[in-house]
Protein backbone atom coordinates (compact mmCIF):
# COMPACT_ATOMS: atom_id res chain seq x y z
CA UNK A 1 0.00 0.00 0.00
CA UNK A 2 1.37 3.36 -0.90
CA UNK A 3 1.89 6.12 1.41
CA UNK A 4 -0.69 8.76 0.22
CA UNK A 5 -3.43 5.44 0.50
CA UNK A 6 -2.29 4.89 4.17
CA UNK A 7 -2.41 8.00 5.17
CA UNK A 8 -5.92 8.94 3.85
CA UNK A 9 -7.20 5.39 5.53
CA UNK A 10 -5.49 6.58 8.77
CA UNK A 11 -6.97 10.37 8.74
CA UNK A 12 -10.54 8.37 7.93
CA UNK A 13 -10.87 6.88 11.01
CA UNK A 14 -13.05 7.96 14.38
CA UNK A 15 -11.04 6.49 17.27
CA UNK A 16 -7.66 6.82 18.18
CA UNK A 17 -5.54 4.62 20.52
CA UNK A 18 -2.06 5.92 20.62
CA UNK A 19 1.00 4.45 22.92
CA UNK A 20 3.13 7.02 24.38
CA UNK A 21 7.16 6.27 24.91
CA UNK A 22 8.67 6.29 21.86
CA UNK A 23 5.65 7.55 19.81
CA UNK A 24 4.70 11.03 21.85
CA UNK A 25 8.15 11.38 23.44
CA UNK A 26 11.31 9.73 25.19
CA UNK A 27 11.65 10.28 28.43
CA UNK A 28 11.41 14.23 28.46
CA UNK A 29 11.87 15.19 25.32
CA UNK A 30 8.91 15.72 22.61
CA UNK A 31 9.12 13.99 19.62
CA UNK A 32 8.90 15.81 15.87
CA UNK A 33 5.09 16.80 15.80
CA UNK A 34 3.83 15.33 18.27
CA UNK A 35 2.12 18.57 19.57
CA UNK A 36 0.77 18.74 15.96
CA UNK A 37 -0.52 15.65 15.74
CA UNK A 38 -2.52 15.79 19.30
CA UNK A 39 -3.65 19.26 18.03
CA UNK A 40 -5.23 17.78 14.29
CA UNK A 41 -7.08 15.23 16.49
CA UNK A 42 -8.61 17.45 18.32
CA UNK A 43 -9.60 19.72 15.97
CA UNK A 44 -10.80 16.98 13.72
CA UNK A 45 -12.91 16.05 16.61
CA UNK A 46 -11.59 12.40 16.59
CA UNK A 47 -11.84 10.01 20.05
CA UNK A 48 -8.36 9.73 21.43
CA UNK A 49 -7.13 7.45 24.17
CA UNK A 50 -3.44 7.59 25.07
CA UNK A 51 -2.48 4.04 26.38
CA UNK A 52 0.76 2.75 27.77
CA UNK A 53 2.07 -0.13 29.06
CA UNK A 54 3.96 2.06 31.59
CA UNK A 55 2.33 1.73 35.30
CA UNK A 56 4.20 4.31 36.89
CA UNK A 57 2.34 7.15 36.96
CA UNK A 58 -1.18 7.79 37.04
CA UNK A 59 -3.30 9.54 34.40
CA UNK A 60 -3.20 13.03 35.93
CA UNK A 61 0.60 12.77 36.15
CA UNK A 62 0.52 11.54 32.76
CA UNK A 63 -1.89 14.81 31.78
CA UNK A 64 0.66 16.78 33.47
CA UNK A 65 3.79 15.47 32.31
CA UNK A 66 2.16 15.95 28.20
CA UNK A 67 1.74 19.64 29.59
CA UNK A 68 5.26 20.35 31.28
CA UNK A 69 5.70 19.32 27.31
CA UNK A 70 3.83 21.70 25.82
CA UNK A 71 0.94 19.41 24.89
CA UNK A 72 -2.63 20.33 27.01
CA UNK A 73 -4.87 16.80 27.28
CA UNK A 74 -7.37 15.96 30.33
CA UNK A 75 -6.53 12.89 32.35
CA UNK A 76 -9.46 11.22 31.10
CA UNK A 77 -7.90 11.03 27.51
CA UNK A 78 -5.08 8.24 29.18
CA UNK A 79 -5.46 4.34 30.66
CA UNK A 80 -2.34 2.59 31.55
CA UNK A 81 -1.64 -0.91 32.66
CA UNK A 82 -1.67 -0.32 36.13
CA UNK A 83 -5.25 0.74 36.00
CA UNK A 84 -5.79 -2.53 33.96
CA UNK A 85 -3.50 -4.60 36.41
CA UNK A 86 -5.85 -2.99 39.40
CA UNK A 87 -9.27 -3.98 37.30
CA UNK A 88 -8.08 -7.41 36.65
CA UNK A 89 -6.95 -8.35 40.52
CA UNK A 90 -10.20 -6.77 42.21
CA UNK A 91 -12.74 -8.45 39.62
CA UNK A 92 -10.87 -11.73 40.83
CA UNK A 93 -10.16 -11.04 44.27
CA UNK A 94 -12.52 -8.46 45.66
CA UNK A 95 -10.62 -6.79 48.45
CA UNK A 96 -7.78 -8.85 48.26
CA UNK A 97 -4.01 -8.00 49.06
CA UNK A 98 -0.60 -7.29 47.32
CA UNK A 99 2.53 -7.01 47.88
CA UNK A 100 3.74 -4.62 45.07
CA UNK A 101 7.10 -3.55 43.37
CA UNK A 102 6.38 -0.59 41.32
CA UNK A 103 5.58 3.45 41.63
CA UNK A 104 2.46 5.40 43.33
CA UNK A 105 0.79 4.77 40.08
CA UNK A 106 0.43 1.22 40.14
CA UNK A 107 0.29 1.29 44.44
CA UNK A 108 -2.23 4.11 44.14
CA UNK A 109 -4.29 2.19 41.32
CA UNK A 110 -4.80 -0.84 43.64
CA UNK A 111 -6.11 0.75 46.62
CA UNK A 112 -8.35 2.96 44.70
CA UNK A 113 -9.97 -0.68 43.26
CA UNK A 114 -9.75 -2.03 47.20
CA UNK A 115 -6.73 -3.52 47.58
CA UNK A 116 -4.86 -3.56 50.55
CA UNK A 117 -0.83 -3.39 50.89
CA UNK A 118 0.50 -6.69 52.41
CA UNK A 119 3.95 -8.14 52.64
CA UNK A 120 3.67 -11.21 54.54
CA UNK A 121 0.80 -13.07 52.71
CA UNK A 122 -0.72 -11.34 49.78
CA UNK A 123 -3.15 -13.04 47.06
CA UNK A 124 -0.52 -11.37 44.45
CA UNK A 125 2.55 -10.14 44.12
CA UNK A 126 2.36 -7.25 41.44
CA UNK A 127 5.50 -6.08 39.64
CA UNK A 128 5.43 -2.95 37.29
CA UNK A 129 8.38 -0.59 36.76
CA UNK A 130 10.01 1.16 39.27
CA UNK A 131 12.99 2.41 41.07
CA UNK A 132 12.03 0.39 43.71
CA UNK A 133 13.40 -2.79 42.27
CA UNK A 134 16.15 -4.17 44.64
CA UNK A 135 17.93 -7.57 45.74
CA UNK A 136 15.66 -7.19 49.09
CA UNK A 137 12.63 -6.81 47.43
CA UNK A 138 13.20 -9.39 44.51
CA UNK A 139 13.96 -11.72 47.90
CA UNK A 140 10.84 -10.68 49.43
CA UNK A 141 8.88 -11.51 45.89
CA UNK A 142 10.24 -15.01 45.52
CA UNK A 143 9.68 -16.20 49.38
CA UNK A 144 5.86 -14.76 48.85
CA UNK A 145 5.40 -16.59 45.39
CA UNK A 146 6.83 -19.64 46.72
CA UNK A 147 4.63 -19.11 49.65
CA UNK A 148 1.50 -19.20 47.10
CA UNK A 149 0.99 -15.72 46.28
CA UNK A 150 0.09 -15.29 42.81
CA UNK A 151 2.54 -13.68 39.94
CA UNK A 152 1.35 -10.72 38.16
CA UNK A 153 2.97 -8.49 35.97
CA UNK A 154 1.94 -5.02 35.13
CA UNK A 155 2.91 -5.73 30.99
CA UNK A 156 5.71 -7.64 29.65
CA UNK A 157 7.81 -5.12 27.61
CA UNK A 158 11.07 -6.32 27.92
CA UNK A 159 12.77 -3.01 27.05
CA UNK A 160 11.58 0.73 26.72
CA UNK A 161 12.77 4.16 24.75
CA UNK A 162 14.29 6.66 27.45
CA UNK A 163 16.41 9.82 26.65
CA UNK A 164 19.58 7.88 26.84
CA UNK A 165 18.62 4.80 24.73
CA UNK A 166 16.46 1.61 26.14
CA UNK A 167 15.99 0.50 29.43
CA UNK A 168 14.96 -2.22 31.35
CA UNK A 169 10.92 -2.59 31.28
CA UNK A 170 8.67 -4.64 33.68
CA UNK A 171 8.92 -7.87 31.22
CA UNK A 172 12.75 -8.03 32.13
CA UNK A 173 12.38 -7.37 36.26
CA UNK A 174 9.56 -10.12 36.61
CA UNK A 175 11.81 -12.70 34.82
CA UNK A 176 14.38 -13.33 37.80
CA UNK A 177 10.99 -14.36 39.50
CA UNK A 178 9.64 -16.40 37.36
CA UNK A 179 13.32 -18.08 36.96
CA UNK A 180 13.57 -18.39 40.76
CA UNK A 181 10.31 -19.65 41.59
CA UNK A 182 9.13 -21.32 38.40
CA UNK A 183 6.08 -19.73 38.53
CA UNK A 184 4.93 -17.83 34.88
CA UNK A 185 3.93 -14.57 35.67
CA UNK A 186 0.33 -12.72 34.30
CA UNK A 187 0.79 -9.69 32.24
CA UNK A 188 -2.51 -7.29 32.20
CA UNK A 189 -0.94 -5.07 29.72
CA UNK A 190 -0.79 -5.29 26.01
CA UNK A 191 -1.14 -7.42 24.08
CA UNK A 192 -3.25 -8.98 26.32
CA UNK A 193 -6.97 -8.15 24.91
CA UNK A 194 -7.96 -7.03 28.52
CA UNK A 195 -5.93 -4.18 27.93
CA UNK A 196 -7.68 -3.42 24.92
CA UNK A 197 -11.26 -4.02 25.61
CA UNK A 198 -10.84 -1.37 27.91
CA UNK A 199 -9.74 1.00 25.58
CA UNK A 200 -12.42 0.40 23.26
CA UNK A 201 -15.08 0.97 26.21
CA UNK A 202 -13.55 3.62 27.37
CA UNK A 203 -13.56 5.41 24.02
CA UNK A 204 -17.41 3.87 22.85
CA UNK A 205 -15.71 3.15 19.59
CA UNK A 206 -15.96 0.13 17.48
CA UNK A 207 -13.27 -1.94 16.11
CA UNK A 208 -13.55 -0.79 12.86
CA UNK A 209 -13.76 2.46 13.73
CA UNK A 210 -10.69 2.45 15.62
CA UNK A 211 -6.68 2.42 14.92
CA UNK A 212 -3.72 2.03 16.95
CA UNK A 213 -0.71 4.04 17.25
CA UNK A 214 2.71 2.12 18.68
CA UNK A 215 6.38 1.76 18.63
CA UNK A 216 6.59 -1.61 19.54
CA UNK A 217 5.88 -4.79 17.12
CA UNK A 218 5.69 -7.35 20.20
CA UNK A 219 2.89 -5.55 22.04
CA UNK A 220 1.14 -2.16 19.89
CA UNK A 221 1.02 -4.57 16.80
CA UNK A 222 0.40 -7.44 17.93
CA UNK A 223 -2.40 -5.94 20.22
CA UNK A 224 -4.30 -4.14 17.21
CA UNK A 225 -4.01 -7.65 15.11
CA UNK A 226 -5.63 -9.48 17.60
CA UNK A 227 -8.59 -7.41 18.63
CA UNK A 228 -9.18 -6.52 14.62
CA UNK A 229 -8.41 -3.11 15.13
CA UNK A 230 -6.35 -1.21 12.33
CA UNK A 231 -2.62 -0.97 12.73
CA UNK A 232 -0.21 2.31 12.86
CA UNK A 233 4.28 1.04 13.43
CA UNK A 234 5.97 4.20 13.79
CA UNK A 235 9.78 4.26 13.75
CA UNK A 236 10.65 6.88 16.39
CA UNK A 237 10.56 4.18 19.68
CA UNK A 238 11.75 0.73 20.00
CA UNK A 239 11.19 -1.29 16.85
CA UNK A 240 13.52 -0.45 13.78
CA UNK A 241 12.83 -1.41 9.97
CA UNK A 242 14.66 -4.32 9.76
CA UNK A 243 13.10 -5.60 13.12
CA UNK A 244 9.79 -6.21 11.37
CA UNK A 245 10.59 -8.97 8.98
CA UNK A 246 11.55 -11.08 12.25
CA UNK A 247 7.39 -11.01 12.76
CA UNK A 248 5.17 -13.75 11.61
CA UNK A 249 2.47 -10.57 11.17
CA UNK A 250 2.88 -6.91 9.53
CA UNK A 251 1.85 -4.09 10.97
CA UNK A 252 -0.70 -2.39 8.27
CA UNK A 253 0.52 1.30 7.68
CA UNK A 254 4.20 1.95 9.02
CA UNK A 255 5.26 5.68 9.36
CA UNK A 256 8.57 7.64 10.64
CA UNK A 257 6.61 9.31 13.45
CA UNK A 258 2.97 11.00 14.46
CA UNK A 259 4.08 14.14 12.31
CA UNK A 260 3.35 12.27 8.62
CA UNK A 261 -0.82 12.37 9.95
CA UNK A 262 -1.83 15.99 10.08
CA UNK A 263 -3.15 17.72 7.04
């Protein structure tokens, strides 16, 4: 499909879902046209959800950080996988307990869906990303998953796009657990449909309606293919052109960046 095609099927559509790191920004610094592209969708009245694997900040953070950056979105226009991680534990253990390596995002998600904190003998153990990642607590994470606790992780990116270069993402800090204890952990983010069936509510858009927006073959992609929901690979994050031919599946439209959509 040629370029001027893809971009007129990727201007047609209602819904937006669009991944952040690596597609909006890295780390602190904007990406080309990325303020452009968040203003054309709102002025072509288009539903917009911004939705990252990241669980360590919350959706007003998230709101705020886009606006230290010169971009001005409402908290309700973002859902990350700490939000989805929180939804997923409380609709199977209703006021149940966790003991929790990650940021006030993810920590901040679970009580707000009734969880409780608990390090001795949680129903989960819940890894996201964090600074908070140490020998003690990886120690503490085993001895409760051995103990019974259930293994969940936040989304299992392996890797992520910072300011200087990739870093280590939640996929890669739950696999010394899984290694120690044997135990395969649960990932709530994408790909996992979960993820995107609440996108898709929380916009009221159907699936053919609807295109995603990533950086990343092995979750973005692979997400959008699944649920039937046309697919956007930009260049500017994680995945690189010759990446993509190591994929049984092709994303549908591939761009440089965000800045090749507005009019």
């Amino acid at each position: 499909m040629n370029m001027k095609k893809s971009l007129e099927i990727i201007r047609s559509k209602k819904a937006f879902i669009i991944d952040m790191d690596g597609v909006l920004y890295h780390g602190n610094r904007l990406l080309k046209g990325a303020s452009e592209f968040v203003n054309w969708l709102v002025k072509e009245e288009k539903k917009f959800l911004f939705l990252t694997n990241s669980s360590e900040r919350s959706p007003l953070e998230l709101s705020q950080k886009l606006a230290r950056l010169g971009i001005a979105v409402g908290a309700d226009h973002f859902y990350t996988s700490a939000l989805a991680t929180a939804s997923f534990v409380a609709s199977q253990i209703p006021g149940g307990s966790a003991y929790v390596i990650g940021e006030p995002g993810l920590i901040n998600a679970l009580y707000d869906a009734g969880f409780t904190m608990n390090n001795v003998n949680p129903d989960y153990v819940v890894v996201g990303e964090g600074r908070g990642y140490s020998l003690e607590a990886l120690d503490r994470a085993v001895s409760l998953v051995m103990g019974g606790a259930r293994l969940i992780g936040t989304n299992p990116d392996l890797n992520g796009p910072a300011e200087q270069g990739i870093v280590p993402a939640c996929g890669a800090l739950v696999s010394p657990i899984e290694l120690a204890t044997g135990t395969k952990a649960y990932f709530v983010g994408k790909p996992n449909p979960l993820m995107m069936r609440h996108a898709l509510k929380k916009l009221e858009a159907e699936t053919q309606d609807t295109i995603i927006i990533g950086d990343r073959m092995d979750t973005d992609i692979v997400a959008g293919m699944e649920s039937e929901i046309e697919t956007v690979l930009v260049m500017s994050g994680v995945t690189r052109p010759e990446d993509i031919a190591t994929f049984a599946y092709r994303p549908r439209h591939t761009l440089e960046g965000v800045f090749e959509i507005p009019v």
